[in-house]
N, C-alpha and C. Protein backbone atom coordinates (compact mmCIF):
# COMPACT_ATOMS: atom_id res chain seq x y z
N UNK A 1 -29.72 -124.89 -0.23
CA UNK A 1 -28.28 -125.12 -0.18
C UNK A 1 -27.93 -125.54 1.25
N UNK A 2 -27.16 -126.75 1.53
CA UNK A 2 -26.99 -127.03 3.01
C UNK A 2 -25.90 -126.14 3.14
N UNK A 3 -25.56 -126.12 4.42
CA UNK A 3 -24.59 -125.61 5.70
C UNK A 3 -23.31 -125.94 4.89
N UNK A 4 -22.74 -127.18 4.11
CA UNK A 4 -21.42 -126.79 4.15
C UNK A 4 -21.60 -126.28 2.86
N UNK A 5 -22.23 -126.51 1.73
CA UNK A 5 -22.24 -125.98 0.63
C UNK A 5 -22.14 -124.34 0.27
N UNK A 6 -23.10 -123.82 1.56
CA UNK A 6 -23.14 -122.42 1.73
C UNK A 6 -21.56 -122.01 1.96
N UNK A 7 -21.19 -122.60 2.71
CA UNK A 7 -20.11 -122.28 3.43
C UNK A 7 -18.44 -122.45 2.16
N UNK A 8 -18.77 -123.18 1.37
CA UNK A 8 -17.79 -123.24 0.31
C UNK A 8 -18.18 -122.30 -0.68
N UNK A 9 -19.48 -121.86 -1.13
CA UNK A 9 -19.50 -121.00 -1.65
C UNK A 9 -19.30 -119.69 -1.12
N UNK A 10 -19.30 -119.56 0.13
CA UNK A 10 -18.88 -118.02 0.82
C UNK A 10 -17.16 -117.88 0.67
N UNK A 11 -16.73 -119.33 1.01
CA UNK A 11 -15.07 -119.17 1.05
C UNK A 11 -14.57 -119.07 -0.47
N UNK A 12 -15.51 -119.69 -1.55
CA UNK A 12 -14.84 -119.08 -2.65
C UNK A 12 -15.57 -117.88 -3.46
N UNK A 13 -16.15 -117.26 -2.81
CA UNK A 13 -16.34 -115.67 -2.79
C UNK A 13 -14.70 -115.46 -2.60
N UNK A 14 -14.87 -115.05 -1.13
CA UNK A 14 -13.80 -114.49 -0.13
C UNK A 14 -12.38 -114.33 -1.44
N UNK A 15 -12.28 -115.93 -1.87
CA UNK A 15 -11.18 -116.11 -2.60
C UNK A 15 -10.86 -114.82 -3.99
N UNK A 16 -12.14 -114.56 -4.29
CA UNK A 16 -12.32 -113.94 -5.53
C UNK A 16 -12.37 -112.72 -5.71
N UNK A 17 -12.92 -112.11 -4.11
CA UNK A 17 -12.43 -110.86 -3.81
C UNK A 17 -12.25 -110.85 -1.96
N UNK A 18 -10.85 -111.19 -2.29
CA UNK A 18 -10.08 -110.88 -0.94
C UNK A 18 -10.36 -109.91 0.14
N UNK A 19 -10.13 -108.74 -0.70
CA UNK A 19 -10.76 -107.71 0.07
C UNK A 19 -12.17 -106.84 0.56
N UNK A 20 -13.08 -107.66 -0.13
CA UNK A 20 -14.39 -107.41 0.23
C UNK A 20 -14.70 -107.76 1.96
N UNK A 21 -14.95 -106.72 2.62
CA UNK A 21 -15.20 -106.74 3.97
C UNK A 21 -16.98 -107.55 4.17
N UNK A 22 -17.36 -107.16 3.27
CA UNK A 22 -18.94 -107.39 3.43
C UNK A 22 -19.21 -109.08 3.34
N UNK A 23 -18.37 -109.90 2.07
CA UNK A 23 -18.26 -110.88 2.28
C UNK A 23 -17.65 -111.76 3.35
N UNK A 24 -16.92 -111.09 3.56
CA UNK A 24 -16.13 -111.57 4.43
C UNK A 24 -16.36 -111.95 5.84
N UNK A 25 -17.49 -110.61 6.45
CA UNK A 25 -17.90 -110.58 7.54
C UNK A 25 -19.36 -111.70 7.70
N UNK A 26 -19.71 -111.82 6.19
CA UNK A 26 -21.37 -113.11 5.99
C UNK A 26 -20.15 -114.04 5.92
N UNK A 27 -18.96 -114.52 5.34
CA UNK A 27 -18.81 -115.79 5.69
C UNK A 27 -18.21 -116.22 7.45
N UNK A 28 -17.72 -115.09 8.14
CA UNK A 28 -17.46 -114.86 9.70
C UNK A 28 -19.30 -115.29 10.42
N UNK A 29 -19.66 -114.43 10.08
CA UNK A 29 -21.26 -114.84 10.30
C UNK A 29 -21.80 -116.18 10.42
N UNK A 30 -21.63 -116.55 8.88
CA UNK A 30 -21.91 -118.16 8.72
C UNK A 30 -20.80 -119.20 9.44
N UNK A 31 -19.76 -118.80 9.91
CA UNK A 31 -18.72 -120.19 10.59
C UNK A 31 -19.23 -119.93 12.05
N UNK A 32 -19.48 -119.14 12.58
CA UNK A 32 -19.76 -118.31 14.24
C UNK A 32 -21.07 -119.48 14.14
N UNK A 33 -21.85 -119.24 13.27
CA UNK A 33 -23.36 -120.13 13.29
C UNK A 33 -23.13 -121.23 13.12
N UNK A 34 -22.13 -121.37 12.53
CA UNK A 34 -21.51 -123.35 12.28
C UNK A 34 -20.86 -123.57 13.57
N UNK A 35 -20.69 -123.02 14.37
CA UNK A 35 -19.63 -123.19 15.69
C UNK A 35 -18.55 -123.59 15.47
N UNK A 36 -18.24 -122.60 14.16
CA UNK A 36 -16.47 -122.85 13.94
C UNK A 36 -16.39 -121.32 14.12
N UNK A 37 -15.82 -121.23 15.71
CA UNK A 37 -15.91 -119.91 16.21
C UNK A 37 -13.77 -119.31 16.31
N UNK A 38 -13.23 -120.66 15.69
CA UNK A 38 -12.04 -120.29 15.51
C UNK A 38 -11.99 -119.48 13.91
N UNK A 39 -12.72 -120.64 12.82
CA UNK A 39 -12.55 -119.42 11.67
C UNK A 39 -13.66 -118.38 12.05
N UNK A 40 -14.48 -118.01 12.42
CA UNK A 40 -15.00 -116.73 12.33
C UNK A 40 -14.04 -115.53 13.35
N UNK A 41 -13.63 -116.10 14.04
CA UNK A 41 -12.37 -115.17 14.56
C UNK A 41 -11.24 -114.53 13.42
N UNK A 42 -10.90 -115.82 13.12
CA UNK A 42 -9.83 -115.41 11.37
C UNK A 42 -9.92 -114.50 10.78
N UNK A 43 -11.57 -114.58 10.27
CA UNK A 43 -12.58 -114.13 9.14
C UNK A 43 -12.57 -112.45 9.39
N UNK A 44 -13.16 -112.12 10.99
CA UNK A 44 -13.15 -111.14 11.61
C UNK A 44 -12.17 -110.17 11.26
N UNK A 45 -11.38 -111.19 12.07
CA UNK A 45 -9.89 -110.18 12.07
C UNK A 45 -9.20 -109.69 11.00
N UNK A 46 -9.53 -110.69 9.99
CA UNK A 46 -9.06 -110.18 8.38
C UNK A 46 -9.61 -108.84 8.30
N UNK A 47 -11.05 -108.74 8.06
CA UNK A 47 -11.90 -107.85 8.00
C UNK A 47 -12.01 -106.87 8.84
N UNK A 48 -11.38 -107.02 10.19
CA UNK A 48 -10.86 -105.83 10.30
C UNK A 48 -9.72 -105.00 10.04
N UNK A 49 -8.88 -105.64 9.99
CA UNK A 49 -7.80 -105.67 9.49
C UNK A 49 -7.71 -104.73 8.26
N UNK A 50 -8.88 -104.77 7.18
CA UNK A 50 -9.20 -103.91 6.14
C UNK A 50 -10.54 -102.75 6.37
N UNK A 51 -11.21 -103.20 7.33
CA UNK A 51 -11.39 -102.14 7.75
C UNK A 51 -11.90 -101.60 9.12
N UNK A 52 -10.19 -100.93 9.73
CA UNK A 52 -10.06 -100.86 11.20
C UNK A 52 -11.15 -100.13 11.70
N UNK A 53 -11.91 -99.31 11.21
CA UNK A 53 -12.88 -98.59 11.39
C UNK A 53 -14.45 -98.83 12.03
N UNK A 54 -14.51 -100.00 11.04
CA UNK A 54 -15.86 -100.27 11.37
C UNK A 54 -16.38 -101.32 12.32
N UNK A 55 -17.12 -100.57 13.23
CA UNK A 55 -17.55 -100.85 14.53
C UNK A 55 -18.06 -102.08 14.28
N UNK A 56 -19.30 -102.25 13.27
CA UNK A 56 -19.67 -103.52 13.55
C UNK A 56 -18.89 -104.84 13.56
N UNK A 57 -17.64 -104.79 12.90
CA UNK A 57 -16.88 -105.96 13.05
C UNK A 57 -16.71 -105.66 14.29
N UNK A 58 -15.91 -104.95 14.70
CA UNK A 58 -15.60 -104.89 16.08
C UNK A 58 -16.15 -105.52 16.90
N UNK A 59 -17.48 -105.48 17.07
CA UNK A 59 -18.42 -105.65 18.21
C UNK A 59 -19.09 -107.07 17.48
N UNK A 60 -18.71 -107.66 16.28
CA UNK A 60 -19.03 -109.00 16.00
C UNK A 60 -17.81 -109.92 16.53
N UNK A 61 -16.31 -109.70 16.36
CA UNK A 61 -15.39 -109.74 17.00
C UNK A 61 -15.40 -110.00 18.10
N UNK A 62 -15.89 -108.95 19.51
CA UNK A 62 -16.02 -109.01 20.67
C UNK A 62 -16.99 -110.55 20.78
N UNK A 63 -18.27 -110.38 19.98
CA UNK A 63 -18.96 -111.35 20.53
C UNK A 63 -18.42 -113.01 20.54
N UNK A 64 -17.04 -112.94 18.96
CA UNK A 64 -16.73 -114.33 19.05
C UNK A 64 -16.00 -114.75 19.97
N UNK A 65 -14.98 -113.65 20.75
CA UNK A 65 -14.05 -113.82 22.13
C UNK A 65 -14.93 -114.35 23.11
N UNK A 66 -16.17 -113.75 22.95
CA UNK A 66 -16.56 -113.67 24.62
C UNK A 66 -16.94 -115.36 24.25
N UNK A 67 -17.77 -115.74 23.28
CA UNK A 67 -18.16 -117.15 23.24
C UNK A 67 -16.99 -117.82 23.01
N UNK A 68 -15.59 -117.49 22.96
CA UNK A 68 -14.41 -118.64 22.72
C UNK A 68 -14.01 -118.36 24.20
N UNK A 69 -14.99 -117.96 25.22
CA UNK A 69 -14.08 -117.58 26.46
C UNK A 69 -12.68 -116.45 26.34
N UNK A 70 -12.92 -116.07 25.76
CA UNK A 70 -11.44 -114.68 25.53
C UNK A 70 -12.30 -113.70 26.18
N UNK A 71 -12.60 -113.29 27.20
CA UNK A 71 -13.49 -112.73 27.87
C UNK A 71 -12.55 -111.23 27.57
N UNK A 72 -11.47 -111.31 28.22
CA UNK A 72 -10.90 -110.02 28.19
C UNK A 72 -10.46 -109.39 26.74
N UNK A 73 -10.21 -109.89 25.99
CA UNK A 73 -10.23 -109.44 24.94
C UNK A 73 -11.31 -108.82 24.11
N UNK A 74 -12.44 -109.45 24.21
CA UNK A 74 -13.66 -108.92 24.13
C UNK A 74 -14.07 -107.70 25.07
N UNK A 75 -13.99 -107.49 26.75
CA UNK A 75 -13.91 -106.38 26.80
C UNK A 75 -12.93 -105.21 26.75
N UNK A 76 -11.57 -105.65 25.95
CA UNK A 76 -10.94 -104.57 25.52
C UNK A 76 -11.68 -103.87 24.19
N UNK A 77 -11.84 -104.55 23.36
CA UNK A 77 -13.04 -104.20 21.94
C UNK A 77 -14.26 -103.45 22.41
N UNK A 78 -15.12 -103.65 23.77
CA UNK A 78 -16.45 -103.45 23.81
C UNK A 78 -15.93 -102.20 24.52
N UNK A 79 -14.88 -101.80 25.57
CA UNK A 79 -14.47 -100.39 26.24
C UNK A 79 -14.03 -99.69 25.11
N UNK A 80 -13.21 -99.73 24.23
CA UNK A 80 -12.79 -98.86 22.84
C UNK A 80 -13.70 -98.46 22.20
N UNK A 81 -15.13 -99.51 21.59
CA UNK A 81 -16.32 -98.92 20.82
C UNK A 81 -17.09 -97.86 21.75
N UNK A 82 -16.90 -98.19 23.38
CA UNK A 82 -17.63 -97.23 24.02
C UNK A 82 -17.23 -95.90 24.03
N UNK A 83 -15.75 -95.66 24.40
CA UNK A 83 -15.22 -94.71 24.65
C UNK A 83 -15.19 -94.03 23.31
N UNK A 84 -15.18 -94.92 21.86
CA UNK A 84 -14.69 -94.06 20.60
C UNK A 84 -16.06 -93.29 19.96
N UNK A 85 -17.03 -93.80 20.80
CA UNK A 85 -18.74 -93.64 20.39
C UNK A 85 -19.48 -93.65 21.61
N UNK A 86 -19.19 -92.71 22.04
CA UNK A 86 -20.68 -92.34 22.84
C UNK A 86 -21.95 -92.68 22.76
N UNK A 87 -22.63 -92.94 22.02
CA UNK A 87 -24.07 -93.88 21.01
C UNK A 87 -24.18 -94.16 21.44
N UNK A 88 -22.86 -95.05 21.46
CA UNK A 88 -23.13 -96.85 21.01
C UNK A 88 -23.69 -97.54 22.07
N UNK A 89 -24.02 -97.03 23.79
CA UNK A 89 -24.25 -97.59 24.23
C UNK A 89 -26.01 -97.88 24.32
N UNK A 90 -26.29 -97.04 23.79
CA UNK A 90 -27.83 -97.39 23.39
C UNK A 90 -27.89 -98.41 22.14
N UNK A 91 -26.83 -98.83 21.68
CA UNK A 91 -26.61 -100.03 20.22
C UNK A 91 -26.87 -101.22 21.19
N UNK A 92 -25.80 -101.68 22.28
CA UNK A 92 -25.34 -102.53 22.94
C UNK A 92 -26.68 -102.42 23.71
C-alpha cells in the first residue's frame, strides 16, 4: 500500500471511529513520517484532547513542536511529564 493510500485509509478509520485514540495517534504517526507535521499536530491534539492522560501522546506531541520549531511548547509538555512522573526520566 503506498504512503498516500495508507494515509486515506487511516483518515477514514479516524472518520469511523472518531474517538479511538489508538487510531488516531497511528494516523498522527503516519503524517509526522509524511512531514505533514502540521496534521500530526491536529491528530495529536485531538487525541489528547480525549485522552488528557496519556503520556505517550504527550511526549509524541512534544516531539512534533520541537520539529515544527515550537521549541517552548514542547518544553512545557516535556517539564509536566517530568514533574507528573518521576520515571519518566529514565523513558526520555
Amino acid at each position: 500500500m503506498s504512503d498516500s493510500a495508507t494515509l486515506r485509509a487511516l483518515r477514514d478509520a479516524v472518520r469511523s471511529a472518531p474517538t479511538d485514540v489508538g487510531l488516531r495517534t497511528i494516523l498522527a504517526r503516519h503524517l509526522a513520517d509524511a512531514s505533514d507535521l502540521a496534521g500530526a499536530e491536529e491528530e495529536y491534539r485531538e487525541a489528547l484532547r480525549l485522552a488528557p492522560q496519556d503520556d505517550s501522546v504527550k511526549l509524541a506531541l512534544a516531539d512534533v513542536f520541537h520539529r515544527r520549531e515550537k521549541s517552548s511548547a514542547a518544553l512545557v509538555i516535556v517539564e509536566d511529564l517530568l514533574r507528573s512522573n518521576p520515571a519518566l526520566p529514565r523513558a526520555l
